[in-house]
PDB file of N, CA and C in Angstrom:
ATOM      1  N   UNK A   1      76.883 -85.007 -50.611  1.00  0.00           N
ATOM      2  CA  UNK A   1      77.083 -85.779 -51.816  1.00  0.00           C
ATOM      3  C   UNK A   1      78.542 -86.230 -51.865  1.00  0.00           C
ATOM      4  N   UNK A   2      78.709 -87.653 -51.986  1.00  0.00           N
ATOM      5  CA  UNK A   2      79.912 -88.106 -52.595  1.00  0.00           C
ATOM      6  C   UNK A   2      80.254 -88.203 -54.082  1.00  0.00           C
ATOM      7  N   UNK A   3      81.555 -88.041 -54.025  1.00  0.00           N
ATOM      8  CA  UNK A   3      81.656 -88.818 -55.672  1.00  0.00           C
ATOM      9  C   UNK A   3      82.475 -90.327 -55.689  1.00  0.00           C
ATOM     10  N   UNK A   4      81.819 -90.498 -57.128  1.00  0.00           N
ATOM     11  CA  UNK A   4      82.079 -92.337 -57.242  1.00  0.00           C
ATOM     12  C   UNK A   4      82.115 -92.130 -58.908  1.00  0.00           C
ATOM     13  N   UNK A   5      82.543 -93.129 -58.970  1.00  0.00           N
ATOM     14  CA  UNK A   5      82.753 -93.411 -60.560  1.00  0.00           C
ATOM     15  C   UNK A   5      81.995 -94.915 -61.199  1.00  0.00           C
ATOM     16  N   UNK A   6      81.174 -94.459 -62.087  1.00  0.00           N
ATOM     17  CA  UNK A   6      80.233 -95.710 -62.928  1.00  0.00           C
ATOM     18  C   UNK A   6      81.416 -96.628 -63.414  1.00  0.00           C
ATOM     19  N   UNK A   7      81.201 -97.926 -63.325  1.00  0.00           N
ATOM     20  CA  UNK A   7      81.935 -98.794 -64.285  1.00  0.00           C
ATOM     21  C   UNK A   7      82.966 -98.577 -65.380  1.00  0.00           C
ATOM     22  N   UNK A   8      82.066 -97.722 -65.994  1.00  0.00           N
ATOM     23  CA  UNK A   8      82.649 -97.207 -66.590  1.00  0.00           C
ATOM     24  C   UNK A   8      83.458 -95.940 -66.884  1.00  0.00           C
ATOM     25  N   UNK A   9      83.120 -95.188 -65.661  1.00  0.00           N
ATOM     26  CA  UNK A   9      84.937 -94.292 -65.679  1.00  0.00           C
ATOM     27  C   UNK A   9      83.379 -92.753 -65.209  1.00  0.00           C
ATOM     28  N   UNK A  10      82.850 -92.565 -65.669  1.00  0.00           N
ATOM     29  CA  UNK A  10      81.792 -91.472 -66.090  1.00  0.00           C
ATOM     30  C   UNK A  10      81.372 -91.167 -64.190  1.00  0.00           C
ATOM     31  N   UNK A  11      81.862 -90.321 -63.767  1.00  0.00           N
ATOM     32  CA  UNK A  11      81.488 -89.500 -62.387  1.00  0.00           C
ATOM     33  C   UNK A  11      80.324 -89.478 -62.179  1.00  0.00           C
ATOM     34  N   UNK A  12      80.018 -89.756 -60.762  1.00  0.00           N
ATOM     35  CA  UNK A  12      78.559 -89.860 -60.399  1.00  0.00           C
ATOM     36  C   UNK A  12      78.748 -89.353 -58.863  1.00  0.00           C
ATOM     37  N   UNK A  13      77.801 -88.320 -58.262  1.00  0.00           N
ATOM     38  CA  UNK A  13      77.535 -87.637 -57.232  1.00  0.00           C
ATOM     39  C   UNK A  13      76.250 -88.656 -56.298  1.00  0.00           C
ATOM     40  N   UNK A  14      76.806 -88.976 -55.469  1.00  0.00           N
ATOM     41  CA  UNK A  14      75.624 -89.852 -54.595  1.00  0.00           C
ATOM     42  C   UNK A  14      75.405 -89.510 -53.278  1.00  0.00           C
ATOM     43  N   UNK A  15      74.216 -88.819 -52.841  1.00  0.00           N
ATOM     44  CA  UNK A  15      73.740 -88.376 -51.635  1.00  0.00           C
ATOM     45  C   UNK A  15      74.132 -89.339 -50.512  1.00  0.00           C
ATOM     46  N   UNK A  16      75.228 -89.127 -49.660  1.00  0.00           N
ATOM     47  CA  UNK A  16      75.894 -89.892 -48.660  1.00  0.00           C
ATOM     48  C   UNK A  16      74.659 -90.454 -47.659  1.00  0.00           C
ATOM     49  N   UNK A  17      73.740 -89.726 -47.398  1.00  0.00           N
ATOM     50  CA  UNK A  17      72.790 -89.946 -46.525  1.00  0.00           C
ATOM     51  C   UNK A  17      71.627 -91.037 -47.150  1.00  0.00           C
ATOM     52  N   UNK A  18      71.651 -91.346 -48.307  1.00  0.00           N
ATOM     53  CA  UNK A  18      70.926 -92.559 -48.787  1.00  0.00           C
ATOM     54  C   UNK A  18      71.299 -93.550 -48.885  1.00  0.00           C
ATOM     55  N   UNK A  19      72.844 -94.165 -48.724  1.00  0.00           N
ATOM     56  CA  UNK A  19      73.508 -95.723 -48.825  1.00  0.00           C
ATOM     57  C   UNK A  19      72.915 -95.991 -47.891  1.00  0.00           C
ATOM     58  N   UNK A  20      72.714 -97.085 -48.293  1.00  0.00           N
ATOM     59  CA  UNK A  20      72.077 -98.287 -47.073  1.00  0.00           C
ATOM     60  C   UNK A  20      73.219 -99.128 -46.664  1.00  0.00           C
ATOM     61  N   UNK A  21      73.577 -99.713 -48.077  1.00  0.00           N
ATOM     62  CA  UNK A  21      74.799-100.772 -47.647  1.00  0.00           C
ATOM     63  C   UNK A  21      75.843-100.505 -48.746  1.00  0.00           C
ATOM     64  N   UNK A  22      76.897-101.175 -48.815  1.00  0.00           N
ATOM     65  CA  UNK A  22      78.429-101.286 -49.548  1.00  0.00           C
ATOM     66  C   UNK A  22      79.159-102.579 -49.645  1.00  0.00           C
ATOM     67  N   UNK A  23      78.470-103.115 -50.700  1.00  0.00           N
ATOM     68  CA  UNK A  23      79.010-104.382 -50.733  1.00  0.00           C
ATOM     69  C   UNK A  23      80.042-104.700 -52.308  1.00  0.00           C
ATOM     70  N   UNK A  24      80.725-105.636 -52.170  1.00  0.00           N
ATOM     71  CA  UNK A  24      82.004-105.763 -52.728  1.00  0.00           C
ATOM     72  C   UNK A  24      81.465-107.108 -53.663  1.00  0.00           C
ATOM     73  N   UNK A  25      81.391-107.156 -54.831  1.00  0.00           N
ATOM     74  CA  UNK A  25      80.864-108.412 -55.202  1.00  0.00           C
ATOM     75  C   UNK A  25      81.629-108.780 -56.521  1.00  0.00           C
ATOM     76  N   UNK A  26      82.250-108.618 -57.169  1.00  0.00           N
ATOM     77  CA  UNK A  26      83.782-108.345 -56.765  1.00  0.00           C
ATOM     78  C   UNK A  26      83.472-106.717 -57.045  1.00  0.00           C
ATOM     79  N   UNK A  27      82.436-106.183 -58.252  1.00  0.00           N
ATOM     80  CA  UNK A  27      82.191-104.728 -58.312  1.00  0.00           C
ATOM     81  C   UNK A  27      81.311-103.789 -56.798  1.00  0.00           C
ATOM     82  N   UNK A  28      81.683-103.009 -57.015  1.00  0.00           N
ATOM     83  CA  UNK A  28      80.838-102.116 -55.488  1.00  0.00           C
ATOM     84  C   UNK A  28      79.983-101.948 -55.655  1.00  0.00           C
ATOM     85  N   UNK A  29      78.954-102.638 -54.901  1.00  0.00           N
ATOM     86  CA  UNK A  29      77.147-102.117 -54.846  1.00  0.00           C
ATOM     87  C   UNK A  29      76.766-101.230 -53.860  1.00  0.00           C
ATOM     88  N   UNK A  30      76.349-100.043 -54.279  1.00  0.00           N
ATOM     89  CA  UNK A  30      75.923 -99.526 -53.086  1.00  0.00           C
ATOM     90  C   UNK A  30      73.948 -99.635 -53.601  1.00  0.00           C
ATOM     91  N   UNK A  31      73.428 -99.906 -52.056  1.00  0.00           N
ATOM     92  CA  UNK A  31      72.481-100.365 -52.264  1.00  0.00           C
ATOM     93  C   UNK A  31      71.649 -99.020 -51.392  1.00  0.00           C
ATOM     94  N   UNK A  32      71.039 -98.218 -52.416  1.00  0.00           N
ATOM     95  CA  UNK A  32      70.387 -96.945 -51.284  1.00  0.00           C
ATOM     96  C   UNK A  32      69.313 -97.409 -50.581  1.00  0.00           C
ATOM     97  N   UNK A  33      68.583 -96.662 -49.911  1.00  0.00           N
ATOM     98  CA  UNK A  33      67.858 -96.663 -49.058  1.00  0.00           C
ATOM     99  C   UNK A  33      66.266 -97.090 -49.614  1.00  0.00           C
ATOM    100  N   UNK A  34      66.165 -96.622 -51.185  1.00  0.00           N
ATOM    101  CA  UNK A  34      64.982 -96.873 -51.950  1.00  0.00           C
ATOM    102  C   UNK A  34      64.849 -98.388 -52.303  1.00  0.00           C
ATOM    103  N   UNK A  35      66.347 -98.867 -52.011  1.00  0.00           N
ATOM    104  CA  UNK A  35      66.310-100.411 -53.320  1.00  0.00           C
ATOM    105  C   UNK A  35      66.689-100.196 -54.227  1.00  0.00           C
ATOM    106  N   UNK A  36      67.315 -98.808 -54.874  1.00  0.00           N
ATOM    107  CA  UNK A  36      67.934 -99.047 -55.353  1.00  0.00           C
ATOM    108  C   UNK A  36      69.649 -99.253 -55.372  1.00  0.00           C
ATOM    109  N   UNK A  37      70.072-100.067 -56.552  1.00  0.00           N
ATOM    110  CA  UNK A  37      71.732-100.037 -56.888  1.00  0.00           C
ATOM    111  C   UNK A  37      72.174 -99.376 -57.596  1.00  0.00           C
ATOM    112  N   UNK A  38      73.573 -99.140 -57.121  1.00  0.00           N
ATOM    113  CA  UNK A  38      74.387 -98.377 -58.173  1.00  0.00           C
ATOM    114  C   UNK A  38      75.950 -99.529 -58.049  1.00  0.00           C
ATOM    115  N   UNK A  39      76.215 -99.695 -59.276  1.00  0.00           N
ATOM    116  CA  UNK A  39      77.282-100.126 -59.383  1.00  0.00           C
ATOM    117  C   UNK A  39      78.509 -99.995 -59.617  1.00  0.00           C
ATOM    118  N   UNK A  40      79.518 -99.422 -58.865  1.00  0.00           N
ATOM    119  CA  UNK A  40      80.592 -98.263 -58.902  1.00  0.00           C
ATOM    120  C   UNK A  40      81.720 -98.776 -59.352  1.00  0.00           C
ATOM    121  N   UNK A  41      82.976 -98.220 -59.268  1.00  0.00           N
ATOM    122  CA  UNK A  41      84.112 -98.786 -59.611  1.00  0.00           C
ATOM    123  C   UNK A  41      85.081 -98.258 -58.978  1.00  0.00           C
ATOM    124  N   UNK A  42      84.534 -97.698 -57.503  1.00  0.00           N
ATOM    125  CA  UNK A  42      85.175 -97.338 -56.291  1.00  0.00           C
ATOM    126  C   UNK A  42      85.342 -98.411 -55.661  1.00  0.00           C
ATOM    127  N   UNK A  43      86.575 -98.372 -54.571  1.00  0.00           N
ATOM    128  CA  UNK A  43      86.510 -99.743 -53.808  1.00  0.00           C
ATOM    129  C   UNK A  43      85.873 -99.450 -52.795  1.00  0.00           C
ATOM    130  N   UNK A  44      85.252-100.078 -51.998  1.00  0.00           N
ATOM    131  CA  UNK A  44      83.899-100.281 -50.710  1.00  0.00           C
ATOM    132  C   UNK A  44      85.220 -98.899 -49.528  1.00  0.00           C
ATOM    133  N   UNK A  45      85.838 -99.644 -49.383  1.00  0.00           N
ATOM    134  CA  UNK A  45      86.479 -98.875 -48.194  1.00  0.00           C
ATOM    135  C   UNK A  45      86.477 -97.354 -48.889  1.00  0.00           C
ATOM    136  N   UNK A  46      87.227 -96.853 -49.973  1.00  0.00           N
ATOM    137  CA  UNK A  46      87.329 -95.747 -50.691  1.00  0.00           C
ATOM    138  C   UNK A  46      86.186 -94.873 -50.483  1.00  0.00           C
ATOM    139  N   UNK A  47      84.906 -95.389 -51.041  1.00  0.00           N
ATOM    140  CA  UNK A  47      83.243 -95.152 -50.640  1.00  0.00           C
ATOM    141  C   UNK A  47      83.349 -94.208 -49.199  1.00  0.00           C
ATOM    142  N   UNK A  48      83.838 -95.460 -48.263  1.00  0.00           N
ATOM    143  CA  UNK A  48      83.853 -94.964 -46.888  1.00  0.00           C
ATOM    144  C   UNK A  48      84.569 -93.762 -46.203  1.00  0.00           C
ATOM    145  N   UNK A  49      85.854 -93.818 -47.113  1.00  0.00           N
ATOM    146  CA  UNK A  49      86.651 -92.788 -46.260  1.00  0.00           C
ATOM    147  C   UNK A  49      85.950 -91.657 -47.457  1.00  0.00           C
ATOM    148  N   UNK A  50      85.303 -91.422 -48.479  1.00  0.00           N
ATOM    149  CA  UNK A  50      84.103 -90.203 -48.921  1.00  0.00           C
ATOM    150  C   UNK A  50      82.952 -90.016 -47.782  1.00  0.00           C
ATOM    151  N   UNK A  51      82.799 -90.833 -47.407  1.00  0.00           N
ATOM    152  CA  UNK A  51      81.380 -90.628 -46.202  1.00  0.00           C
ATOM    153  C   UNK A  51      81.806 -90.054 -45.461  1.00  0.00           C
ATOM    154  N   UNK A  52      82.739 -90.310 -44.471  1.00  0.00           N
ATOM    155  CA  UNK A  52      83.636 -89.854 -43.557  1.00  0.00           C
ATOM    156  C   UNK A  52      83.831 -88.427 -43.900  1.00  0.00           C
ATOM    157  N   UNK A  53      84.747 -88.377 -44.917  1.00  0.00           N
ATOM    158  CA  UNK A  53      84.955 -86.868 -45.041  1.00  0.00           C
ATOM    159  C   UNK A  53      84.014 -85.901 -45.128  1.00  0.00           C
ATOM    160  N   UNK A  54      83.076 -86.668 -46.175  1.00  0.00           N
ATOM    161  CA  UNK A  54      81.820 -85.329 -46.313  1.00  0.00           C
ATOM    162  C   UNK A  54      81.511 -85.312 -44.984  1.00  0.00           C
ATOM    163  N   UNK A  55      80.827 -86.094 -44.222  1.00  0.00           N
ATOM    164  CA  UNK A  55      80.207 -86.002 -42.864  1.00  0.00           C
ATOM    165  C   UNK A  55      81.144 -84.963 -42.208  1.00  0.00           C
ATOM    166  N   UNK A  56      82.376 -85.509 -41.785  1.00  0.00           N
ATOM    167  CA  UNK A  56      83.198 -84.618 -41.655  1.00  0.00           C
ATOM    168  C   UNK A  56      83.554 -83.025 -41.638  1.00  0.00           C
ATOM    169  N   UNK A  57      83.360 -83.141 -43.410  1.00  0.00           N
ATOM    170  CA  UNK A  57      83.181 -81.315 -43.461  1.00  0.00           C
ATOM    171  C   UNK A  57      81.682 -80.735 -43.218  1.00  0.00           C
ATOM    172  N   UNK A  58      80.907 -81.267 -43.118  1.00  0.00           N
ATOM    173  CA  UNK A  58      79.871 -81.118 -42.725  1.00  0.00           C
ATOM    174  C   UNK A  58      79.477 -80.454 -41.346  1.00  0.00           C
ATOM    175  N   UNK A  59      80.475 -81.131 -40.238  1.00  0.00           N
ATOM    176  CA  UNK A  59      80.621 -80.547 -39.360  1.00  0.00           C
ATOM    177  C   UNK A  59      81.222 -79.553 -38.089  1.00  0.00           C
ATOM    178  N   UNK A  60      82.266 -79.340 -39.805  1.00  0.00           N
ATOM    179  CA  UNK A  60      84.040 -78.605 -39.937  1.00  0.00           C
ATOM    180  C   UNK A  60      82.732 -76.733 -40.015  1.00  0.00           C
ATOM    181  N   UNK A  61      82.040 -77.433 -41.454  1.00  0.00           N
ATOM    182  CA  UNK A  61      81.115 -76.026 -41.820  1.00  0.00           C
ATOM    183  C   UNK A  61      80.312 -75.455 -40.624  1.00  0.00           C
ATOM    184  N   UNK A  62      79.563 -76.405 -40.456  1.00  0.00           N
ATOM    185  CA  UNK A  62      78.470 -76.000 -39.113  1.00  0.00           C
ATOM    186  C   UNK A  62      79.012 -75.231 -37.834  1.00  0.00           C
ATOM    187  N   UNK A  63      80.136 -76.010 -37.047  1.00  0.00           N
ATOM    188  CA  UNK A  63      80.814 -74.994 -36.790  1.00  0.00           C
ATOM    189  C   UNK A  63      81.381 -73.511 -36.641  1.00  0.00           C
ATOM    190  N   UNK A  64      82.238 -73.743 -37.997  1.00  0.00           N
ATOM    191  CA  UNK A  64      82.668 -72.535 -38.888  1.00  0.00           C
ATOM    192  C   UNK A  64      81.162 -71.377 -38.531  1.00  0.00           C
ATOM    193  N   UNK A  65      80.191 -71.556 -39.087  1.00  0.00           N
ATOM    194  CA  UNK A  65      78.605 -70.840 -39.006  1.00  0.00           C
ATOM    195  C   UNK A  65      78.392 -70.535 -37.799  1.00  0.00           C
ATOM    196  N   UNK A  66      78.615 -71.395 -36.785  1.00  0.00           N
ATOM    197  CA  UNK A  66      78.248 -71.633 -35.226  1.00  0.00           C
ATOM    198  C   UNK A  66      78.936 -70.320 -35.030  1.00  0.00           C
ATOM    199  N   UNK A  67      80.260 -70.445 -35.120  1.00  0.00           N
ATOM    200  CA  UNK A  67      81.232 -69.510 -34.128  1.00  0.00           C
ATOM    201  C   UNK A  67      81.333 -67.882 -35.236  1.00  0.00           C
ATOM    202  N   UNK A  68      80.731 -68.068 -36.629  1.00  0.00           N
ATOM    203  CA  UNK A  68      81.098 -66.508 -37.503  1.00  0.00           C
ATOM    204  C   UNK A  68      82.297 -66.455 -37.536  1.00  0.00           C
ATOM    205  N   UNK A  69      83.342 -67.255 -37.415  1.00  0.00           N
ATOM    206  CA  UNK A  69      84.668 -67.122 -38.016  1.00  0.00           C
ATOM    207  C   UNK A  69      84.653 -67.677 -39.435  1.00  0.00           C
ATOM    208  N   UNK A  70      85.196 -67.043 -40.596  1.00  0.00           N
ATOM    209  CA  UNK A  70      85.016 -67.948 -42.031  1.00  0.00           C
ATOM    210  C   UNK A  70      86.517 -68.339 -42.262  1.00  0.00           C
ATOM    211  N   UNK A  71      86.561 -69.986 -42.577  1.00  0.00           N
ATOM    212  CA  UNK A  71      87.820 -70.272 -42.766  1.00  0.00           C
ATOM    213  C   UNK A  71      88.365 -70.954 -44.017  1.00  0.00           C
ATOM    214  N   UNK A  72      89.495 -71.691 -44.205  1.00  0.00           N
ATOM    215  CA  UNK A  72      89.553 -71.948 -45.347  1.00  0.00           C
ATOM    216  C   UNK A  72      89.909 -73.507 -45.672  1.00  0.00           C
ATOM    217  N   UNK A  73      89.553 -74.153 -46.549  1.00  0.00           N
ATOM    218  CA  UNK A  73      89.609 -76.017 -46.178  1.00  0.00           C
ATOM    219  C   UNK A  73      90.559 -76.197 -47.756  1.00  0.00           C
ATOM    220  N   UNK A  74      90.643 -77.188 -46.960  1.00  0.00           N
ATOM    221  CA  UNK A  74      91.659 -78.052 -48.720  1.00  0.00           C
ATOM    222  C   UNK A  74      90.612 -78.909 -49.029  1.00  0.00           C
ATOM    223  N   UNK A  75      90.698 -78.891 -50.320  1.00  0.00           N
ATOM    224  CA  UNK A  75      90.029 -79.893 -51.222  1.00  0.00           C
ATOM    225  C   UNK A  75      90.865 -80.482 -52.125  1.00  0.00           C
ATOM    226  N   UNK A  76      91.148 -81.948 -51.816  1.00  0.00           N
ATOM    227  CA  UNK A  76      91.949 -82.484 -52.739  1.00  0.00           C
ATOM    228  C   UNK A  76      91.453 -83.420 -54.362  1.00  0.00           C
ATOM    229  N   UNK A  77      92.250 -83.424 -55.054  1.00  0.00           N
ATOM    230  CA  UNK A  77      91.722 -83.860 -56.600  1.00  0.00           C
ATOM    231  C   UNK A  77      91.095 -84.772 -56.372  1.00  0.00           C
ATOM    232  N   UNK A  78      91.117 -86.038 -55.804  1.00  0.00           N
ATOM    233  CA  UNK A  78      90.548 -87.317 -55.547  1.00  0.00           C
ATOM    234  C   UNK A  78      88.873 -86.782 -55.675  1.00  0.00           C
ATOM    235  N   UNK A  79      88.697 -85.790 -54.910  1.00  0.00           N
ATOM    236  CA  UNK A  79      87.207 -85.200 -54.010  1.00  0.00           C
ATOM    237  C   UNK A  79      86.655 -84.332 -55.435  1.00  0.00           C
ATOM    238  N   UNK A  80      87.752 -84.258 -56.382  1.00  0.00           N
ATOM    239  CA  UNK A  80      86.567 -83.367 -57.047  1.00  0.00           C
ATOM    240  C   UNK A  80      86.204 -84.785 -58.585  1.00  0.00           C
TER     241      UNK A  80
END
């Protein structure tokens, strides 16, 4: 799950694995995988470097599990 922010300011958690697309119109559409939209007030690239990261720690964790070493990550304000 990423976070994004509604139009209007109000936080919204969006399953990274359902965007379909990210388009800029001048507001951010992300268009999931169902058809549906959400209309954000993240910028398109911003969106991206959230995908990135979650994916990212995603495979920072798996890892981590893989090898039974437990470690420790930063989480910065932006992310929460």
């Amino acid at each position: 799950m990423i976070l994004v922010h509604r139009l209007r300011g109000e936080p919204l958690f969006v399953n990274a694995d359902l965007i379909e697309s990210i388009e800029a119109t001048p507001d951010t559409v992300l268009t999931l995988v169902d058809g549906r939209r959400v209309f954000v007030d993240d910028a398109p690239d911003v969106v991206v470097e959230r995908i990135v990261a979650f994916r990212a720690s995603l495979l920072v964790a798996a890892d981590d599990l893989r090898s039974g070493v437990p470690t420790l990550s930063i989480v910065r304000d932006e992310e929460l």
